[in-house]
N, C-alpha and C. Protein backbone atom coordinates (compact mmCIF):
# COMPACT_ATOMS: atom_id res chain seq x y z
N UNK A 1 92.40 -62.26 49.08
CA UNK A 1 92.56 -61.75 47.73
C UNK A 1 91.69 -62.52 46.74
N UNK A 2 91.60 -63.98 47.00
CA UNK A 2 90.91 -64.60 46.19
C UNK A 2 89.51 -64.16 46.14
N UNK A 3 88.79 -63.56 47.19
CA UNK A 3 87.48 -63.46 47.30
C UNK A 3 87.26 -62.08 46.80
N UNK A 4 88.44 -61.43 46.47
CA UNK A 4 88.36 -60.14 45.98
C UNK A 4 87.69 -59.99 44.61
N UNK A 5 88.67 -61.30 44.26
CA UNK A 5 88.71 -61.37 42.71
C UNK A 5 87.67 -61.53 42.48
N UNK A 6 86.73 -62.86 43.37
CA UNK A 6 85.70 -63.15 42.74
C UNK A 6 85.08 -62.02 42.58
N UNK A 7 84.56 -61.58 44.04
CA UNK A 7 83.79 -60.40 43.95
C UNK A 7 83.83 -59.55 42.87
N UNK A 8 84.84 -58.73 42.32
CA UNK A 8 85.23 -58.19 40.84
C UNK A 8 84.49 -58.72 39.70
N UNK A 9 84.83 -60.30 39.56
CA UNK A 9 84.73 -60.86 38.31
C UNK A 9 83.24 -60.93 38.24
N UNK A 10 82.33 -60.97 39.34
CA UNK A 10 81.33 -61.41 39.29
C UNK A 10 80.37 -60.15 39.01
N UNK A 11 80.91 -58.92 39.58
CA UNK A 11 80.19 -57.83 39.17
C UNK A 11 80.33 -57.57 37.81
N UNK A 12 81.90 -57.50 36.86
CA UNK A 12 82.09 -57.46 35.62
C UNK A 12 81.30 -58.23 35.07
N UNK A 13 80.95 -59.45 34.81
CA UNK A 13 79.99 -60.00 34.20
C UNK A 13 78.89 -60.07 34.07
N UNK A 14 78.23 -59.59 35.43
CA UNK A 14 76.67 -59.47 35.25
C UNK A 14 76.21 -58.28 34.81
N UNK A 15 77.40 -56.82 35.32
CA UNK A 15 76.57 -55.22 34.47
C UNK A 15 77.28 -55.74 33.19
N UNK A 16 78.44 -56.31 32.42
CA UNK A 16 78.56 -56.65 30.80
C UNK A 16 77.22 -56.86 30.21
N UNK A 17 76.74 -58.34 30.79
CA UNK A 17 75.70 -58.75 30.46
C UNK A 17 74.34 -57.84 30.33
N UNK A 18 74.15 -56.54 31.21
CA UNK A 18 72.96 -55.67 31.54
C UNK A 18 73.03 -54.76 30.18
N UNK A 19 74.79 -54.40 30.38
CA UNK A 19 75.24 -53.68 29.44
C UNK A 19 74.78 -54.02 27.87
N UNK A 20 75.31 -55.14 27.66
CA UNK A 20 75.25 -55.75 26.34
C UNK A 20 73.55 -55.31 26.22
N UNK A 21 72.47 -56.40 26.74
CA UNK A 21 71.28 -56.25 26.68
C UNK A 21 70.70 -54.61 26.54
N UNK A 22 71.38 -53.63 27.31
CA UNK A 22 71.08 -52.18 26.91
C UNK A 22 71.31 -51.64 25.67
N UNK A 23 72.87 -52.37 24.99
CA UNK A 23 73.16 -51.90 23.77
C UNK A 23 72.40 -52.49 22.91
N UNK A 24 71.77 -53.56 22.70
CA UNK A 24 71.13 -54.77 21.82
C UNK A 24 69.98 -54.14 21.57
N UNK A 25 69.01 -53.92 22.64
CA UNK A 25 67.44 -53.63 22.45
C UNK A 25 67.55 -51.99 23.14
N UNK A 26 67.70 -51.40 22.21
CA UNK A 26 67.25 -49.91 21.79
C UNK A 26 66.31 -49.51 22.30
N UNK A 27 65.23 -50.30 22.22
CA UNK A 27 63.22 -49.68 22.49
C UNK A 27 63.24 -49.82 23.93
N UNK A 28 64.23 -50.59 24.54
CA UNK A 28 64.19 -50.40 25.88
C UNK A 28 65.55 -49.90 26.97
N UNK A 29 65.05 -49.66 28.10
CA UNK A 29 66.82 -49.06 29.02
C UNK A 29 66.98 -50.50 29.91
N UNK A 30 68.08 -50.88 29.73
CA UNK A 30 68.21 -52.14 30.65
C UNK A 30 69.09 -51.93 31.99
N UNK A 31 69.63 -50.74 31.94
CA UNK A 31 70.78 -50.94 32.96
C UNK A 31 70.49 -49.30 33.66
N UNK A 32 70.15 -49.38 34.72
CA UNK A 32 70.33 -48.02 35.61
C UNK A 32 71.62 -47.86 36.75
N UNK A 33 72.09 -46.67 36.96
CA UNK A 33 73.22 -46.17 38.08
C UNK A 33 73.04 -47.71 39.47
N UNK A 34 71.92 -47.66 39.81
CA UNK A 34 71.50 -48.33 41.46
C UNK A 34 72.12 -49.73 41.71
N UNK A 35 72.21 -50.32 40.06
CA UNK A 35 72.17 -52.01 39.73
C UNK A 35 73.96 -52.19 40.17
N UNK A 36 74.86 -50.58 39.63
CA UNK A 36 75.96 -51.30 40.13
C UNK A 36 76.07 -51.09 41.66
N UNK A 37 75.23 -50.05 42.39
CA UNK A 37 75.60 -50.55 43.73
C UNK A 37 74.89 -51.78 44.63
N UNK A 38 73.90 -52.34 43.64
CA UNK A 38 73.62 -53.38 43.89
C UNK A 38 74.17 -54.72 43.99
N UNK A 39 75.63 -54.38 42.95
CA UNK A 39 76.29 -55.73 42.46
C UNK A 39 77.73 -55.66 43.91
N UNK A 40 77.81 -54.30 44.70
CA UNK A 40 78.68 -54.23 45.33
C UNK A 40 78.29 -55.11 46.49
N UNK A 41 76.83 -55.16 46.84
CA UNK A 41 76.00 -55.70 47.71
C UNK A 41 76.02 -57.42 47.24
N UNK A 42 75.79 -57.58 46.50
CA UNK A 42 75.47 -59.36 46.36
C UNK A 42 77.12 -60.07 45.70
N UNK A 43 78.20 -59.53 45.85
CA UNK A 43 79.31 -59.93 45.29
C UNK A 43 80.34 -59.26 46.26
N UNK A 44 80.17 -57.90 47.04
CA UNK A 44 81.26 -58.26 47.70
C UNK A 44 81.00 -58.10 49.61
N UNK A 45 79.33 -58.19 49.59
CA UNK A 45 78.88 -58.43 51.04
C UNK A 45 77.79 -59.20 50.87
N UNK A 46 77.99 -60.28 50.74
CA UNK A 46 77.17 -61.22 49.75
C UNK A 46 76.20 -61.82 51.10
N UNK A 47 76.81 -61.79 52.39
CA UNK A 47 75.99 -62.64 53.04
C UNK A 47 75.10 -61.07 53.87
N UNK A 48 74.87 -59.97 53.90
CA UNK A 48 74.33 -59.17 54.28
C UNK A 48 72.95 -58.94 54.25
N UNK A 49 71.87 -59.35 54.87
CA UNK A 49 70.82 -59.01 54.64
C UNK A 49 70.19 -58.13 53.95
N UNK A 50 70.84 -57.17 53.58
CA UNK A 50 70.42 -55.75 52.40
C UNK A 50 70.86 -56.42 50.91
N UNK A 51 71.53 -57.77 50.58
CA UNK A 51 71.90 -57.98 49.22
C UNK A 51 71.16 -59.48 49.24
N UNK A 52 70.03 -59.84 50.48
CA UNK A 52 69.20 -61.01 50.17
C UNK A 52 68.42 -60.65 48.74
N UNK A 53 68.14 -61.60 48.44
CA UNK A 53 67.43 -61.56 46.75
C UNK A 53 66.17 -60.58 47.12
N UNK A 54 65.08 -61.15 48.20
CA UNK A 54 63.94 -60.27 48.43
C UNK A 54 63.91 -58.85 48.29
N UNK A 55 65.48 -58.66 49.35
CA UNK A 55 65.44 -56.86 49.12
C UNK A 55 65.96 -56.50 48.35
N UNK A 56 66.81 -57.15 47.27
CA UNK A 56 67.30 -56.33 46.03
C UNK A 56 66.12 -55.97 45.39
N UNK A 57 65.34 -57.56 44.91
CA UNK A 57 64.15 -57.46 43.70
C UNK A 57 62.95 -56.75 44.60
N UNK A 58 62.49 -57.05 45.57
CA UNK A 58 61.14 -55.76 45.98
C UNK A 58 61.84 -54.64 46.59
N UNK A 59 62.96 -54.29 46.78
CA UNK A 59 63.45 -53.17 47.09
C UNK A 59 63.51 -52.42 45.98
N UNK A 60 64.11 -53.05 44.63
CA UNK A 60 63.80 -52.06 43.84
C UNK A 60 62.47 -51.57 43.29
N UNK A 61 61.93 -52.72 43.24
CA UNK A 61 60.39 -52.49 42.40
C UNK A 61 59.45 -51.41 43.56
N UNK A 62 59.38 -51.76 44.55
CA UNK A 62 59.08 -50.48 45.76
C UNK A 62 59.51 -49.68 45.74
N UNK A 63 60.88 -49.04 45.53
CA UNK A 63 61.26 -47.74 45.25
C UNK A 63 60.73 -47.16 43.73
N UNK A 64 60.94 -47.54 42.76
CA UNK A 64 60.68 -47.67 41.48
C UNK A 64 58.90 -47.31 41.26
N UNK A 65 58.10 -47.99 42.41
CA UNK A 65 56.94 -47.58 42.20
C UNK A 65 56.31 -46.58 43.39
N UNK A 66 57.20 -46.00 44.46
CA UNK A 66 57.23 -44.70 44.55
C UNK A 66 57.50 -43.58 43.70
N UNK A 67 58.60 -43.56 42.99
CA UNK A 67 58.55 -42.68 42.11
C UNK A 67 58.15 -42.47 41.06
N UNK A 68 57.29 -43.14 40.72
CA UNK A 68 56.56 -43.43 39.14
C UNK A 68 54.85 -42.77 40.25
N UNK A 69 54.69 -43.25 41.24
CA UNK A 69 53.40 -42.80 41.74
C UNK A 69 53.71 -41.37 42.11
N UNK A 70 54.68 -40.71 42.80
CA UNK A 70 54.47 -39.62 43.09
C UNK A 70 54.96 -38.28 41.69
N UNK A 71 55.46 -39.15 40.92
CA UNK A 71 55.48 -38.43 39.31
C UNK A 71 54.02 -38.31 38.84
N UNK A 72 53.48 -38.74 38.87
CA UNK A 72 52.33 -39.19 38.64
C UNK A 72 51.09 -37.94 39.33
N UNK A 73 51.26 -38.42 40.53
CA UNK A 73 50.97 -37.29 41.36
C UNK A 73 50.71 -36.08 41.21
N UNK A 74 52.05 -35.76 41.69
CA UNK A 74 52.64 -34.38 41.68
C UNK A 74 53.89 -33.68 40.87
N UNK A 75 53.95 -34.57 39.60
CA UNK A 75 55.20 -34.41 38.95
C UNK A 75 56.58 -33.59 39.35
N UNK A 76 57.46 -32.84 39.25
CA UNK A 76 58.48 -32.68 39.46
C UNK A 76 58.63 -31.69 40.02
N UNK A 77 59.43 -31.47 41.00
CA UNK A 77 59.48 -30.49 42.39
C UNK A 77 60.70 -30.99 42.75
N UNK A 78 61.27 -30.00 43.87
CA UNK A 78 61.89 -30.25 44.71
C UNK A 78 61.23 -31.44 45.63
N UNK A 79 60.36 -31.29 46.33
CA UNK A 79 59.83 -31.81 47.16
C UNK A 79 58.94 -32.53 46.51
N UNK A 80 59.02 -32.47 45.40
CA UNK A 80 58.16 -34.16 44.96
C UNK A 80 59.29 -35.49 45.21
N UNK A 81 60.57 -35.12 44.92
CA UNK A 81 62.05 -36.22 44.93
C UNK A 81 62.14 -36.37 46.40
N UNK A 82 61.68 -35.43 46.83
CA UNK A 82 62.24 -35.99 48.56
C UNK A 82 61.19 -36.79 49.16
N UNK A 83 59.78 -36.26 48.78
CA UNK A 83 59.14 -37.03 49.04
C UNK A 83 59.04 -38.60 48.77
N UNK A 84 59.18 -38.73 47.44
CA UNK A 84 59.26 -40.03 46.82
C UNK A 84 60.11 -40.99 47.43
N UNK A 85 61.73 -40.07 47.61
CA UNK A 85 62.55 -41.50 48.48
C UNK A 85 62.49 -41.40 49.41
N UNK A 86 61.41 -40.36 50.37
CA UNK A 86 61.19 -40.72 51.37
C UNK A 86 60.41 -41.83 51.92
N UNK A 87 59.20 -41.66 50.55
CA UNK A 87 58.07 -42.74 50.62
C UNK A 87 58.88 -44.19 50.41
N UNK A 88 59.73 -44.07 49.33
CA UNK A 88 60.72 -45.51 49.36
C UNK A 88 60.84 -45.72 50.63
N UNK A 89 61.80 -45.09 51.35
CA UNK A 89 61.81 -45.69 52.41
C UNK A 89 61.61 -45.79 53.47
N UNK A 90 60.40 -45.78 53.61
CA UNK A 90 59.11 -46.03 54.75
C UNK A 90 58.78 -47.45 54.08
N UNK A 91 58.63 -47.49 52.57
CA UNK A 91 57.80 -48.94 52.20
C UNK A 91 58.65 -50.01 52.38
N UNK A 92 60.09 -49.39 51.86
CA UNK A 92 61.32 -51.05 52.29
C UNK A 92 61.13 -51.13 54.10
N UNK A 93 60.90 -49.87 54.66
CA UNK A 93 60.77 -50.81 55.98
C UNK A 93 59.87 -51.31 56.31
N UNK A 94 58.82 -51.42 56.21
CA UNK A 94 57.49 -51.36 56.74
C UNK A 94 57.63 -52.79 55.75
N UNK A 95 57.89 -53.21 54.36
CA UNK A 95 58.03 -54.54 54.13
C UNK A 95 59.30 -55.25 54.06
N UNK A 96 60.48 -54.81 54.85
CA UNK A 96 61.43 -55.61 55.55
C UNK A 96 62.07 -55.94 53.79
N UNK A 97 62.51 -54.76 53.31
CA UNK A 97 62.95 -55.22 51.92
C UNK A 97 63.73 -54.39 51.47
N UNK A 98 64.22 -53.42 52.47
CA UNK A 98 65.35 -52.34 52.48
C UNK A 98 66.52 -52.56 51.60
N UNK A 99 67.06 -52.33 51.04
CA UNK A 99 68.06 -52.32 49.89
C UNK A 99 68.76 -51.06 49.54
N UNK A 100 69.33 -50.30 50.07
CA UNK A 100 70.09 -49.32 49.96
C UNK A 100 70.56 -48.49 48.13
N UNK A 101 70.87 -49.37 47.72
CA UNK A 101 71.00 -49.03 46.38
C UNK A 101 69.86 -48.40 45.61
N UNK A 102 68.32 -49.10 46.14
CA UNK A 102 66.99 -48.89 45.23
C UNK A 102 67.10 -47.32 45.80
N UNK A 103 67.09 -47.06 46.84
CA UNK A 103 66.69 -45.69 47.33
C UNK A 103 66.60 -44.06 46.01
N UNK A 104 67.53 -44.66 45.02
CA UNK A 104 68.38 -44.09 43.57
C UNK A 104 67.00 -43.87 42.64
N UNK A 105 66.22 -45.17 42.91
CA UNK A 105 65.13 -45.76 41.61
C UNK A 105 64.09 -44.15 41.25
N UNK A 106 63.45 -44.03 42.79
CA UNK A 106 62.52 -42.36 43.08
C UNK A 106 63.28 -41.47 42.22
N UNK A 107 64.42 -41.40 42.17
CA UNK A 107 65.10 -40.03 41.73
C UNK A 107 65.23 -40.45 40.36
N UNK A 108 65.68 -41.60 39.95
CA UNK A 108 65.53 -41.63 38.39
C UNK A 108 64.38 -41.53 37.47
N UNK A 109 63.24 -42.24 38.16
CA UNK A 109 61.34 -42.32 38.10
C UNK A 109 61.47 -40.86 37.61
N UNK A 110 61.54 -40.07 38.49
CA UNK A 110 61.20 -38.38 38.45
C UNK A 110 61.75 -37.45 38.14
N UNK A 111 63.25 -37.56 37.85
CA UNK A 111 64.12 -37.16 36.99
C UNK A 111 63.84 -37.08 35.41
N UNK A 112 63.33 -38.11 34.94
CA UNK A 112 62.95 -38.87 34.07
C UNK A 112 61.95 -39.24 33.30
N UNK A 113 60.97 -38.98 34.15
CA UNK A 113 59.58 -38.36 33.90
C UNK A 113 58.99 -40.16 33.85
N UNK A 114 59.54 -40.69 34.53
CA UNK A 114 59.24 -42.62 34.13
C UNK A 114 57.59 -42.57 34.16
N UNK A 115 56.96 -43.23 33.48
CA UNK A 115 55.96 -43.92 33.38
C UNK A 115 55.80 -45.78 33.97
N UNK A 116 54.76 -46.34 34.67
CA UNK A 116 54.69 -47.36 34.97
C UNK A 116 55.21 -48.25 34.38
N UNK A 117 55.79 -48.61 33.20
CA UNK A 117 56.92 -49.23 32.58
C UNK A 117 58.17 -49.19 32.91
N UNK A 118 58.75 -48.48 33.42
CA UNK A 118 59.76 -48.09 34.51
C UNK A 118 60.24 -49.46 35.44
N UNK A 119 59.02 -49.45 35.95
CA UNK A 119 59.51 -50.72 36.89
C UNK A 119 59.03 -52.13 36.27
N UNK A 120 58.83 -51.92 35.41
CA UNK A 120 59.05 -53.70 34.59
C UNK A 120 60.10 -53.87 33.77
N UNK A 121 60.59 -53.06 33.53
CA UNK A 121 62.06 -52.43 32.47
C UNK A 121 62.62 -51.18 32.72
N UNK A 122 63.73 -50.57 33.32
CA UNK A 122 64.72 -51.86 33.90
C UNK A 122 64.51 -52.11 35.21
N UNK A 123 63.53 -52.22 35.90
CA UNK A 123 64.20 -52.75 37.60
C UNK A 123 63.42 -53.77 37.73
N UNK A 124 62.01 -54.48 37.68
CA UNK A 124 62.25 -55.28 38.06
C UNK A 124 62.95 -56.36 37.15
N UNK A 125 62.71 -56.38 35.70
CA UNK A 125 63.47 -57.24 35.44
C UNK A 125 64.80 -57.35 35.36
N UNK A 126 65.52 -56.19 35.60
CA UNK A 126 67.29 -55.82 36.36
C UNK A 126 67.33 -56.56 37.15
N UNK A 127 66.55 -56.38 38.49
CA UNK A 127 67.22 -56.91 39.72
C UNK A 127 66.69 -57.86 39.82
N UNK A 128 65.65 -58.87 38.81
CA UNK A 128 65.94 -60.45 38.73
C UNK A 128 66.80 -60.98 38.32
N UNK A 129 67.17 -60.35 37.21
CA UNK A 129 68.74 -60.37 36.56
C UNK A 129 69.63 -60.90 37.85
N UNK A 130 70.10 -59.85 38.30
CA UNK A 130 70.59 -59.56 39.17
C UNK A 130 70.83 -60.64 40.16
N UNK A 131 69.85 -60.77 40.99
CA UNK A 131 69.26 -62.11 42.01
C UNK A 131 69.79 -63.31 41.20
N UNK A 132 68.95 -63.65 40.27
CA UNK A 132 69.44 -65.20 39.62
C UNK A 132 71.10 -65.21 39.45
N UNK A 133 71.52 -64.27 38.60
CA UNK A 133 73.10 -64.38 38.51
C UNK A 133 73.59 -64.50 39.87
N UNK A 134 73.42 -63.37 41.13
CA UNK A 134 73.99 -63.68 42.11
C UNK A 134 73.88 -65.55 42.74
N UNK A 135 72.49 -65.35 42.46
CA UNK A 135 72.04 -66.95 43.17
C UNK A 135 73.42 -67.94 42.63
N UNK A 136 73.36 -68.21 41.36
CA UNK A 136 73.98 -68.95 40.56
C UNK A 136 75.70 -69.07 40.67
N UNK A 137 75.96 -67.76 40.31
CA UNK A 137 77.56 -66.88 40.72
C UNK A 137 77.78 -67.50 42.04
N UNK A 138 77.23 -67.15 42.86
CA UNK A 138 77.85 -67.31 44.53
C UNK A 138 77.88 -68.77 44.83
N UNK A 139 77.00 -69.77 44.15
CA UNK A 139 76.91 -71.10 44.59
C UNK A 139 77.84 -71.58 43.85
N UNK A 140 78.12 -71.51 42.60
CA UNK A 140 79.50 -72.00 41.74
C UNK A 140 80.57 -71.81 42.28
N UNK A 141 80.69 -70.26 42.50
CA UNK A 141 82.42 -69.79 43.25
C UNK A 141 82.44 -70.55 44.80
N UNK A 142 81.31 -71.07 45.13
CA UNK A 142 81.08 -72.02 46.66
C UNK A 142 81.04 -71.00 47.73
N UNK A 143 80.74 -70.10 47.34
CA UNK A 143 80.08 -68.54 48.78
C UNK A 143 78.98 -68.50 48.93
N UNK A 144 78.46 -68.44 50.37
CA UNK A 144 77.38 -67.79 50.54
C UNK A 144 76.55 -67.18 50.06
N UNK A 145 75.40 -67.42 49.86
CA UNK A 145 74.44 -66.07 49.07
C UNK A 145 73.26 -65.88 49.55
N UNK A 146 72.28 -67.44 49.68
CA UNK A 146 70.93 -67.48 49.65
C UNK A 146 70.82 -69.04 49.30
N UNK A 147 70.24 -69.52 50.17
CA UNK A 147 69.65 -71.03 50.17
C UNK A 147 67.96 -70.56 50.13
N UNK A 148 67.43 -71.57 49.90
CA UNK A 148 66.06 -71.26 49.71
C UNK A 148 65.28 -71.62 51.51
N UNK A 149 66.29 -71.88 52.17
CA UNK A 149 66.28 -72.07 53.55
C UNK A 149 66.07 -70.54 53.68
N UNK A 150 66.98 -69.70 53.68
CA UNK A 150 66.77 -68.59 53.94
C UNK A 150 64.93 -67.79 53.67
N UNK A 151 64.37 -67.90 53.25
CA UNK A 151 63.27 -67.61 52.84
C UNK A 151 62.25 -67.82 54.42
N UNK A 152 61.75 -66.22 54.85
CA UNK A 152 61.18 -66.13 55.74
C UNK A 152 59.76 -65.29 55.74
């Protein structure tokens, strides 16, 4: 139960924090749908290889810049969206950075009509967000997360 809690408390605080920053600065979007299934990943399966820091932060920015390239492309279709998270995820595997949650990023890109700003606001700097709080969060509450050992 205790690890429940954490898990909880730790997601509440970091989308607050995304949150807050979304309500604050207007000129930009800070918080997308993907980030909270991201926080389910680094807070309540914290030691899982899909919620290592690498594949949150280039998992998203790789998905994120599939769908900003194939908007780009071929703008909006049916089969421009399938394509896109398809292309996501060929690139999380092919660079071992799979992240389940980013898979979301393509469909928002093109939904959305994102422009290459997209993935500097909100994902990658979200899911550094993200990463550092987890880093920080998980070593305080004394759980598992990511040692810099881990780094391969």
């Amino acid at each position: 139960m205790k690890n429940n809690i954490i898990s909880g408390l730790g997601a509440f605080l970091c989308i607050s924090a995304l949150a807050y920053l979304n309500s604050y600065d207007e000129s930009n979007l800070w918080l997308i749908p993907p980030f909270g299934a991201s926080m389910v990943l680094v807070m309540a399966v914290n030691e899982s290889p899909l919620a290592h820091p690498k594949n949150v932060f280039f998992g998203h920015i790789i998905s994120a810049f599939a769908g900003v390239f194939v908007y780009a492309i071929l703008g909006f279709s049916f089969l421009s969206v399938g394509f896109a998270v398809g292309l996501a995820v060929f690139l999380m595997m092919v660079t071992k950075t799979v992240h389940p949650p980013a898979g979301a990023n393509p469909i928002i890109a093109i939904l959305g009509a994102k422009g290459i700003g997209f993935i500097l606001i909100p994902v990658a700097t979200g899911a550094a967000f993200i990463v550092i709080f987890a880093i920080f969060y998980n070593k305080l509450t004394k759980r598992k997360y990511f040692t810099f050992n881990d780094i391969r």
